[in-house]
Protein backbone atom coordinates (compact mmCIF):
# COMPACT_ATOMS: atom_id res chain seq x y z
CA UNK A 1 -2.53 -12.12 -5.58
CA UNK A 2 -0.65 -11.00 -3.24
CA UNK A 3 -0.76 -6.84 -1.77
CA UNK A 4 2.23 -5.27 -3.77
CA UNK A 5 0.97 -1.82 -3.97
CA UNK A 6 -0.14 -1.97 -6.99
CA UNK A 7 3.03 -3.64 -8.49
CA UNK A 8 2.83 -6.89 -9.99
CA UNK A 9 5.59 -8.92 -11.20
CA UNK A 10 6.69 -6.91 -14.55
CA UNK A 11 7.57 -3.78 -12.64
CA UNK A 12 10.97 -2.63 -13.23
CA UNK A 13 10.87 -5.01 -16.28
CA UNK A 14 10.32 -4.12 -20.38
CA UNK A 15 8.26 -7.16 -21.77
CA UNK A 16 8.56 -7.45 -25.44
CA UNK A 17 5.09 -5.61 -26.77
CA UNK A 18 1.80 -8.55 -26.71
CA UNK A 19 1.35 -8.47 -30.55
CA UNK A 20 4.97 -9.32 -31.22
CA UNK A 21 6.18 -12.59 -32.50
CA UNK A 22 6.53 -15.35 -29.80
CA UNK A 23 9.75 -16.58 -28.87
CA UNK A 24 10.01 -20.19 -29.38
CA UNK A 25 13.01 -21.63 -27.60
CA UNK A 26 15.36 -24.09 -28.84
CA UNK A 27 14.15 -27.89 -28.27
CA UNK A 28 15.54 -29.55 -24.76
CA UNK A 29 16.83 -33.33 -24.87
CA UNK A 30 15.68 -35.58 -22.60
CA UNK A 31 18.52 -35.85 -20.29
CA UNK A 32 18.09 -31.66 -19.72
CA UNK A 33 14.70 -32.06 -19.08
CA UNK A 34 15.57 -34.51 -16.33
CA UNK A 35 18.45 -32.58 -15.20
CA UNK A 36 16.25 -29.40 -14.72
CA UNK A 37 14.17 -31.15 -12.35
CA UNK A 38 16.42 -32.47 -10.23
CA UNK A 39 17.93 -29.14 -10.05
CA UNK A 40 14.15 -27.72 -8.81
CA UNK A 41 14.35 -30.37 -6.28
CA UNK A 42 17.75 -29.10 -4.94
CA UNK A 43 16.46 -25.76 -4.89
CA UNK A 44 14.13 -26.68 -2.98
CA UNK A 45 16.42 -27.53 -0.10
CA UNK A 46 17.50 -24.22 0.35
CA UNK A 47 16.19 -21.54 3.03
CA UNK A 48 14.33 -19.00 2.17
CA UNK A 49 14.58 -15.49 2.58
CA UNK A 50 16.51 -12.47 0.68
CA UNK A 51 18.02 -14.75 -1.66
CA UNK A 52 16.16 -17.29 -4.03
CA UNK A 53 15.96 -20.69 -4.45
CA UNK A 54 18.72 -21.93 -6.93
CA UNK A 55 19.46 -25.34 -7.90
CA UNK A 56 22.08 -26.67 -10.43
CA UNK A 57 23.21 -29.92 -12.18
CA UNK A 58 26.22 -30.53 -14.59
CA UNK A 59 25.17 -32.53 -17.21
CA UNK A 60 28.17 -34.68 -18.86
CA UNK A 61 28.57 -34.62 -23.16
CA UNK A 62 27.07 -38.15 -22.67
CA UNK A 63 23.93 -36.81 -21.11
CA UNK A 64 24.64 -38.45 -17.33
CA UNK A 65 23.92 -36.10 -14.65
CA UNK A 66 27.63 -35.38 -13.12
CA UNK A 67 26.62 -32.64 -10.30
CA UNK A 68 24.21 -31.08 -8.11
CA UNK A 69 24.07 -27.83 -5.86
CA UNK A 70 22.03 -25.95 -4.64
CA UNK A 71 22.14 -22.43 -2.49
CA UNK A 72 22.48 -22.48 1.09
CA UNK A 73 21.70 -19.34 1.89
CA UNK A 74 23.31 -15.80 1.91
CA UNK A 75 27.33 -16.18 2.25
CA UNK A 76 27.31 -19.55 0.50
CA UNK A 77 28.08 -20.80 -2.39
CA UNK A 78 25.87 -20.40 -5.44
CA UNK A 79 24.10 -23.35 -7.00
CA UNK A 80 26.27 -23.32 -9.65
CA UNK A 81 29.50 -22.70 -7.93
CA UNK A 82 28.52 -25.80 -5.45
CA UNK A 83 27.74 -28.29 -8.55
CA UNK A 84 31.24 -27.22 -10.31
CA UNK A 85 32.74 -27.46 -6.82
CA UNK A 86 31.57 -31.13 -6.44
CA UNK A 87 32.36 -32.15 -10.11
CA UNK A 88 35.70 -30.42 -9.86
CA UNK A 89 36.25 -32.46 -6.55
CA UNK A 90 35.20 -35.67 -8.06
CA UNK A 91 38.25 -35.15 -10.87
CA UNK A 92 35.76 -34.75 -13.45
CA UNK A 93 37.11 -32.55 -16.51
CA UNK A 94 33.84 -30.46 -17.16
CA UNK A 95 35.17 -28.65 -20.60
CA UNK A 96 32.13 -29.02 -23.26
CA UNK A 97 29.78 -30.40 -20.13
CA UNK A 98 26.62 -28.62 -19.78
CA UNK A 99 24.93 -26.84 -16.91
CA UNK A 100 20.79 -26.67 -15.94
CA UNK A 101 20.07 -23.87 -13.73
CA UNK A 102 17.02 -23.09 -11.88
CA UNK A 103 17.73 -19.12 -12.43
CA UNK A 104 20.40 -17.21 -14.93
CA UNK A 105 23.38 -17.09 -13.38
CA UNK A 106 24.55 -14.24 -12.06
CA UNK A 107 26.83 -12.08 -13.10
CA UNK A 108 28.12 -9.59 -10.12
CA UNK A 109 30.09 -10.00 -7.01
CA UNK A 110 28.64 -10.36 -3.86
CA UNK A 111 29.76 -12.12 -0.59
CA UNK A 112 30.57 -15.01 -3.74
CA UNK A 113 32.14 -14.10 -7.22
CA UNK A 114 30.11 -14.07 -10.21
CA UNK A 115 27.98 -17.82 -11.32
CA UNK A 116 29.06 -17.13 -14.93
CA UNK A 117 32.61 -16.13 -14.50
CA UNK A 118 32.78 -19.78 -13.27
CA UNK A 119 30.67 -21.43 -15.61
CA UNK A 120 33.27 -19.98 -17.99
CA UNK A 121 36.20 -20.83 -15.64
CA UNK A 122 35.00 -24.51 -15.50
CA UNK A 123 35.20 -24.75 -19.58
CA UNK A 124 31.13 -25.39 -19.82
CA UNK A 125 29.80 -24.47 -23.29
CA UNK A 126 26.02 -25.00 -22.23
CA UNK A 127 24.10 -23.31 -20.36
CA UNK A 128 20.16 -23.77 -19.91
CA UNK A 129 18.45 -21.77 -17.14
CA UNK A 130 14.98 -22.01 -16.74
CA UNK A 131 13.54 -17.91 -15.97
CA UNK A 132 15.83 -14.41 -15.82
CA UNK A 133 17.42 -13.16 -12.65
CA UNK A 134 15.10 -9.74 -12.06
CA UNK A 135 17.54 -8.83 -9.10
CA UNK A 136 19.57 -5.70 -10.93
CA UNK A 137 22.70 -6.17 -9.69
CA UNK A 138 22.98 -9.87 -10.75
CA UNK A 139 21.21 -9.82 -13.83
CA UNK A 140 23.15 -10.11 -17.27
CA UNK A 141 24.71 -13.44 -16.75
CA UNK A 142 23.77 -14.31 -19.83
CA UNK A 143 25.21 -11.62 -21.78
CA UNK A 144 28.58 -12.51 -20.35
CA UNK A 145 28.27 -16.05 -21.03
CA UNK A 146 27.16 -15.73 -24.92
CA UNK A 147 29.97 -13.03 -24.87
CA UNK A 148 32.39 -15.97 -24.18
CA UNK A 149 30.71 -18.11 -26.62
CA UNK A 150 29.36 -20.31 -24.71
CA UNK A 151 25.47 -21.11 -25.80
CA UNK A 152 22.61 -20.42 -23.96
CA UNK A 153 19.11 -21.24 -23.81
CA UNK A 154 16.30 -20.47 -21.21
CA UNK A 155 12.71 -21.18 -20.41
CA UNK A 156 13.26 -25.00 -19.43
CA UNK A 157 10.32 -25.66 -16.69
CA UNK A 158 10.16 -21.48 -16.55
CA UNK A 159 6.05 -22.21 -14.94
CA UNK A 160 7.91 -24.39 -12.32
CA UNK A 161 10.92 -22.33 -11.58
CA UNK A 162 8.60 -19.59 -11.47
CA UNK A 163 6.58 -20.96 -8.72
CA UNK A 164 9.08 -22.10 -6.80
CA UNK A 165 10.33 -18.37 -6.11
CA UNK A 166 7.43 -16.41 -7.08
CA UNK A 167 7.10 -14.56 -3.74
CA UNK A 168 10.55 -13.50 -3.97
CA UNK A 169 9.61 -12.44 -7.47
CA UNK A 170 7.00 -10.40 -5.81
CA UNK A 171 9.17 -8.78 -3.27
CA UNK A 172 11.99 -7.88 -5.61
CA UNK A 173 9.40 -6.21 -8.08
CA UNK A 174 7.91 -4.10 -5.25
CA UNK A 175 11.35 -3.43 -3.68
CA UNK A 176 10.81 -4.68 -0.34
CA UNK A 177 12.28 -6.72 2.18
CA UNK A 178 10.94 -10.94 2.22
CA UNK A 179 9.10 -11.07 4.46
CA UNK A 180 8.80 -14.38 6.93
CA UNK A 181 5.79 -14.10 9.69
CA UNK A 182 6.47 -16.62 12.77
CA UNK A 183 4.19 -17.11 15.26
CA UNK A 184 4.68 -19.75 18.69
CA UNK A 185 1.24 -20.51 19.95
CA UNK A 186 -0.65 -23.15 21.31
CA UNK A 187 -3.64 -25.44 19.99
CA UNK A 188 -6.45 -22.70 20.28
CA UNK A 189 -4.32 -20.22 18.76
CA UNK A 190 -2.96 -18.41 21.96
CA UNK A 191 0.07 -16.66 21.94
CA UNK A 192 -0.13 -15.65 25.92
CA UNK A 193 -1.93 -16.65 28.63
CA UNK A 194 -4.56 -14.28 30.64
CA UNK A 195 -1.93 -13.21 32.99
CA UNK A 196 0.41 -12.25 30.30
CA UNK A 197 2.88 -15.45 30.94
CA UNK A 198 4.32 -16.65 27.48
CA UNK A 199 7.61 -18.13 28.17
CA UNK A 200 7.40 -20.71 27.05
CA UNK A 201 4.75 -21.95 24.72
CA UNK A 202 7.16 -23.11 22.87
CA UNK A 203 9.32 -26.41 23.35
CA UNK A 204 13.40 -25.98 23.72
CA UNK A 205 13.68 -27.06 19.99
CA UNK A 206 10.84 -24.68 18.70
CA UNK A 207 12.83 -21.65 20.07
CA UNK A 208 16.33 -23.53 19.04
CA UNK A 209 14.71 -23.32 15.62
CA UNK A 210 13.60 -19.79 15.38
CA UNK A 211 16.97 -18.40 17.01
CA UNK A 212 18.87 -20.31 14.80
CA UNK A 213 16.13 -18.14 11.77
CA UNK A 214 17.25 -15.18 13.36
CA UNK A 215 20.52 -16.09 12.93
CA UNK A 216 20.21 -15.57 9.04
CA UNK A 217 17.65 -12.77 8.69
CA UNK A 218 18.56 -9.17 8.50
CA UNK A 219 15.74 -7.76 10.74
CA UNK A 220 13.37 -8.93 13.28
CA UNK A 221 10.23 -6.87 13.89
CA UNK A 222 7.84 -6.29 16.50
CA UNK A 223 5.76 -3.48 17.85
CA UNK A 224 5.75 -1.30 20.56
CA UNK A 225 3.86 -2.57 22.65
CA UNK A 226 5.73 -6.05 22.83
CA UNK A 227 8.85 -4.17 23.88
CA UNK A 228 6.63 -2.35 26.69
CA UNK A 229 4.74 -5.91 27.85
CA UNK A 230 7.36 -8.18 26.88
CA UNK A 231 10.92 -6.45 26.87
CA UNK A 232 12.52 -8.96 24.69
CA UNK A 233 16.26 -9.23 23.65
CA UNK A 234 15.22 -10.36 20.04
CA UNK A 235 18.42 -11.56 19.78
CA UNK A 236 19.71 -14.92 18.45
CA UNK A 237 21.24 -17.35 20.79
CA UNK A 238 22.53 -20.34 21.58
CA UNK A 239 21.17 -23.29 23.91
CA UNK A 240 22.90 -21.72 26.26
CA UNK A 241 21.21 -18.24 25.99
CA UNK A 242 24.17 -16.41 25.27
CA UNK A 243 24.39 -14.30 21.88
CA UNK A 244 25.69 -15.93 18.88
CA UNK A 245 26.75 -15.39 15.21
CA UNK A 246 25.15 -12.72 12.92
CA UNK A 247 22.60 -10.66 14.94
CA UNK A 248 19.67 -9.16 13.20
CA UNK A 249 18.87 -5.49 13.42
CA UNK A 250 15.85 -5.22 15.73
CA UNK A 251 12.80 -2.97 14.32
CA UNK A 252 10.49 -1.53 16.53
CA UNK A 253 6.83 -0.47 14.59
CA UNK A 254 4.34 1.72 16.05
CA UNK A 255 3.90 5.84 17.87
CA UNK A 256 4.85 4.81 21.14
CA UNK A 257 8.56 5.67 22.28
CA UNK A 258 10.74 2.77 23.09
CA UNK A 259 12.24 3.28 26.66
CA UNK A 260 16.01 4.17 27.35
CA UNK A 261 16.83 0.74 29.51
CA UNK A 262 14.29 -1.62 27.10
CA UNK A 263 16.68 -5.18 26.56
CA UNK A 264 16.01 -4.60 23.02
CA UNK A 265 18.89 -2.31 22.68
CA UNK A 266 21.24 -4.84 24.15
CA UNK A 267 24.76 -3.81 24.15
CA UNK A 268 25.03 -3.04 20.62
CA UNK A 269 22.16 -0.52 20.18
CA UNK A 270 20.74 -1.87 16.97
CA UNK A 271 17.94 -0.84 16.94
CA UNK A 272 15.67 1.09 14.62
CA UNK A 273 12.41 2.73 15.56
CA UNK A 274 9.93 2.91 12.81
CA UNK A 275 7.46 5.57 13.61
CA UNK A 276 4.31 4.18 11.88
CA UNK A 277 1.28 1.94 11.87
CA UNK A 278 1.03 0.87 8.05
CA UNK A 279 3.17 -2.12 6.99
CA UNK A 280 3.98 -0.92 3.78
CA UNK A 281 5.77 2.06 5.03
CA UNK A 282 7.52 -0.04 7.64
CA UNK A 283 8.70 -2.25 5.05
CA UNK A 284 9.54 0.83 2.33
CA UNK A 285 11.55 2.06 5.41
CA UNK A 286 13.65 -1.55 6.25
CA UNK A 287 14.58 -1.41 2.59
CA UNK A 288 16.15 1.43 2.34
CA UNK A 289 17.79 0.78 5.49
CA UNK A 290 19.17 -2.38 3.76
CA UNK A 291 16.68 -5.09 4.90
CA UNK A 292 16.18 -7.72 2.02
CA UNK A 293 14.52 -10.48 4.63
CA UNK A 294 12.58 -9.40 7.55
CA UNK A 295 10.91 -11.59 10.08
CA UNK A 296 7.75 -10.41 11.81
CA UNK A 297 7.18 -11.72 15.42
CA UNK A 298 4.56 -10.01 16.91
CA UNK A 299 2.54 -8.62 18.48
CA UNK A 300 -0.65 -10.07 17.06
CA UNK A 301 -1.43 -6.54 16.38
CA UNK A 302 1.55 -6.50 13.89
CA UNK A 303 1.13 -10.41 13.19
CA UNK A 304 -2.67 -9.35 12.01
CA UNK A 305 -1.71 -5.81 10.47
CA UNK A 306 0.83 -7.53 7.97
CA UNK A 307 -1.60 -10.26 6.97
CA UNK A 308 -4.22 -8.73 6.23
CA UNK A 309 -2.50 -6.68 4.08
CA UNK A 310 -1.34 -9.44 2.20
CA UNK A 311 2.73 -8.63 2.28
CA UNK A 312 3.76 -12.16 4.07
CA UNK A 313 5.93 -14.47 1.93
CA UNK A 314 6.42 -17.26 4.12
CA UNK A 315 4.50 -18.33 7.32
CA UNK A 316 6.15 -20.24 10.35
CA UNK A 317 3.94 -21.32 13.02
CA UNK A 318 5.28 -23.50 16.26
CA UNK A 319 2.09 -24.96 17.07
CA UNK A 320 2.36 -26.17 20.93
CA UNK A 321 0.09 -29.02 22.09
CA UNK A 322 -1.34 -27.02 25.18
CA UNK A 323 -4.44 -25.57 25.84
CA UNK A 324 -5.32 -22.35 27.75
CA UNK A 325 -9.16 -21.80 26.64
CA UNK A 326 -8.54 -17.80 27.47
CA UNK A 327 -5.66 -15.38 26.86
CA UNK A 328 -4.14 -13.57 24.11
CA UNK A 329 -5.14 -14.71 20.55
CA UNK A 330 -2.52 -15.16 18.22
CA UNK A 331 -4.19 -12.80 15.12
CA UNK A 332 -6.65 -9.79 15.97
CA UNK A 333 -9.28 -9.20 12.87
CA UNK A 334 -8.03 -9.54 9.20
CA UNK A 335 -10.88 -7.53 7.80
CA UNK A 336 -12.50 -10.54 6.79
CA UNK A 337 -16.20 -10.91 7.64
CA UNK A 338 -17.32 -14.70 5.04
CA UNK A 339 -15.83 -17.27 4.14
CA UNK A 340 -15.54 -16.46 0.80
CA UNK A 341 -12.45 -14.03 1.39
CA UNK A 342 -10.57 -16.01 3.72
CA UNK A 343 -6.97 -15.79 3.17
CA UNK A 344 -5.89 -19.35 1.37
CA UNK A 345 -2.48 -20.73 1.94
CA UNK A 346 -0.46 -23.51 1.05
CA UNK A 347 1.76 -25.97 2.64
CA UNK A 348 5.19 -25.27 1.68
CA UNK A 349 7.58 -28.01 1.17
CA UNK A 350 10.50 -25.95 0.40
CA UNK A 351 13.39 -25.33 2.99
CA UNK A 352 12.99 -27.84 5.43
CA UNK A 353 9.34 -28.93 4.26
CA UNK A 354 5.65 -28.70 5.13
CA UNK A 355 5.24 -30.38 9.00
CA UNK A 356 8.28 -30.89 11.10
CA UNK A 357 8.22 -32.51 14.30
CA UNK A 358 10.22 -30.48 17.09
CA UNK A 359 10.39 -31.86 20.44
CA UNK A 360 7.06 -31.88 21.65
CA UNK A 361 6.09 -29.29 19.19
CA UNK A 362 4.56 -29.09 15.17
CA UNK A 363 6.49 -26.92 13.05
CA UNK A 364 4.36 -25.50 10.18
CA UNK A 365 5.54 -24.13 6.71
CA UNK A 366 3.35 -22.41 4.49
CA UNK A 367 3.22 -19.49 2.13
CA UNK A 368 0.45 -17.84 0.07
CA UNK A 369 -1.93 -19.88 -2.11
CA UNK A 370 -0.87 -19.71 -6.53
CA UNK A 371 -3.82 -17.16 -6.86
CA UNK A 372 -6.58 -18.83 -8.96
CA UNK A 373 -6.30 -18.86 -12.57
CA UNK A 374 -9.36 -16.08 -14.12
CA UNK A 375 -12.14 -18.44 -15.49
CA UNK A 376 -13.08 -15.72 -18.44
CA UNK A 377 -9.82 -14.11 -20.41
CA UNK A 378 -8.53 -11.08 -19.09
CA UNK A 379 -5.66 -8.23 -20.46
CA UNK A 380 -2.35 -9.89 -19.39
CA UNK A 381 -0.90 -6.24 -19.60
CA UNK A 382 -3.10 -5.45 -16.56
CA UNK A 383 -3.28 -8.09 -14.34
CA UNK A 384 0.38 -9.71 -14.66
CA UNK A 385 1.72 -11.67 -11.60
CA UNK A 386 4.35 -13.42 -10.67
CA UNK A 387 2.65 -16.48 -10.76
CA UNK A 388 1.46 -16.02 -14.87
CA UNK A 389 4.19 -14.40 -16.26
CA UNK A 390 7.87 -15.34 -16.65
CA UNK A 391 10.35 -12.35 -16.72
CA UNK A 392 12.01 -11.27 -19.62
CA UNK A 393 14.19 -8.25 -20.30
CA UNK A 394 14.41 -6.60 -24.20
CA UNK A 395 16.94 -5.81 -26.46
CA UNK A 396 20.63 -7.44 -26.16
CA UNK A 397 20.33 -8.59 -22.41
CA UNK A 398 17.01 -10.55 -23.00
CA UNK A 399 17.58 -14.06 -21.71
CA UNK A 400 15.52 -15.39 -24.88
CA UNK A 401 18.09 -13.19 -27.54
CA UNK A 402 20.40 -14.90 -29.06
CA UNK A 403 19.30 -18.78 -29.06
């Protein structure tokens, strides 16, 4: 499980008491069931980060599958709003069609209006959705939707939906930023050479990749003692090296001042010094500066700090195929002294998938391993994760009320 201090995925949440009666949902047809999983695999083409990943299909009153979207990423449309949009562009009439979403819709407006204001819009009259949106300003979708008559059932593939997000479950529950560790190093796990020289490990399309990351983020993290070595912009650019798009805010961790004419303040100044050693803290302070996806770069002080406290949600390594035999190692000790503890991950096939090929360079996607299942029962009360226990919320808004 991952390090949550403490809080596992029910916090902030009021599960209905253990000895009351189960909920047992309404029976799903066929033609849902297949529509929910090709919904999970649209999902899955999203990017991760500060938003989940949300896929929908539109589902015709004959059962044929009329629509798929998925979420693109902060700014874009939702899942939902993407699979009307298509329909709606085909000249499809969706009144008394269904839709199969991979989360509840939402019901607030962001950078995009409300999922189940269009729903509603679109004339749909069914709704399945496979787990509860835990995010408090977008949860209630379903209230609004059964307000409008329109019926609504949930826990469709909840285990897999679940899964799919569950570190964003995590993060969300322990109000902290996503967080996305990258690290560009070569085939002996070097991220510098023994004269300092790092630029570049990495091949043109390895850093075209992780600028265009940085591009979407909020903040970008390293520690003092990067700025003071490396001076970096940690800025994202274009192929030309100039500045481009959305810039993150750049986040500074550790004692150490950071010097008045350091690059990292660039011409903006965004910059924000976190005075501490502890990732949590750094973290507890990025939220509340607004940071809901933070990427860690380095050093591997930082890189080895944040692992080995177990608070990284998504791992991104550009593995080079060069050799140096001596120089800076990527990670510095994780605590771990037998094999027994190692840390266990698991390719990630999600956003982009697993291994990609980039230039001369591997691109590897991974995130935490689905902590083992107990072999002997245990107290769900006290040991409930995101990866064992769906979300629900009590009373009216409960997306189980009401089938």
């Amino acid at each position: 499980m991952s390090a949550l201090n403490g809080s596992g995925l029910n916090a902030g949440f009021n599960p209905a008491p253990l000895d009351a009666a189960p909920f047992s949902p309404a029976p799903f047809s066929a033609a849902e069931s297949a529509a929910m999983q090709a919904a999970l695999a649209a999902a899955a083409q999203g990017p991760r980060g500060a938003n989940p990943l949300v896929g929908a299909v539109v589902v015709g009153t004959d059962g044929r599958l009329l629509a798929t979207g998925y979420h693109r990423g902060a700014g874009t449309a939702h899942a939902e709003a993407d699979a009307i949009a298509q329909a709606t562009a085909a000249g499809l009439d969706l009144r008394g069609a269904a839709i199969v979403v991979t989360l509840e819709p939402c019901n607030h407006c962001g950078r995009t209006g409300p999922c189940a204001q269009a729903i509603i819009d679109a004339g749909i009259t069914d709704v399945i959705y496979a787990v509860d949106d835990p995010h408090d300003p977008a949860a209630g979708g379903a209230l609004t939707l059964r307000a409008a008559g329109v019926r609504v059932r949930s826990e469709l593939a909840a285990d897999a939906a679940l899964d799919l997000n569950r570190r964003w479950f995590d993060a969300v529950a322990a109000k902290r930023p996503f967080v996305t560790l990258h690290i560009a190093q070569t085939l002996d796990s070097r991220i510098a050479a023994s004269d300092g020289t790092s630029q570049w490990i990495s091949s043109p399309e390895s850093l075209a990749d992780n600028h265009a990351l940085r591009g979407r983020i909020d903040a970008i993290l390293v520690g003092t003692q990067t700025v003071l070595i490396d001076n970096p912009r940690l800025t994202a650019r274009n192929a030309d090296g100039e500045a481009d798009g959305k810039q993150p805010l750049r986040a500074v961790m550790g004692y150490r001042g950071i010097p008045d004419d350091a690059a990292i303040h660039g011409a903006d100044g965004n910059v924000l010094h976190l005075a501490t050693r502890d990732p949590s803290e750094a973290l507890d302070q990025l939220f509340a500066h607004g940071v809901r996806h933070l990427m860690v770069e380095g050093g591997s002080r930082i890189l080895s700090a944040f692992l080995a406290a177990g608070l990284v949600d998504e791992l991104i390594i550009y593995l080079a195929p060069t050799l140096l035999g001596s120089g800076t190692a990527a990670l510095e000790g994780l605590g771990i002294t037998t094999l027994a503890d190692a840390q266990q991950w698991e390719w990630d096939p999600a956003s982009g998938g697993a291994v990609q090929v980039l230039g001369r360079d591997l691109r590897l996607h991974l995130r935490p391993a689905t902590p083992a299942t107990p072999a002997t029962p245990v107290d769900p009360a006290a040991t409930s994760t995101s990866s064992d226990t769906t979300p629900h919320r009590t009373g009216a808004d409960t997306a189980a009320g009401g089938n």
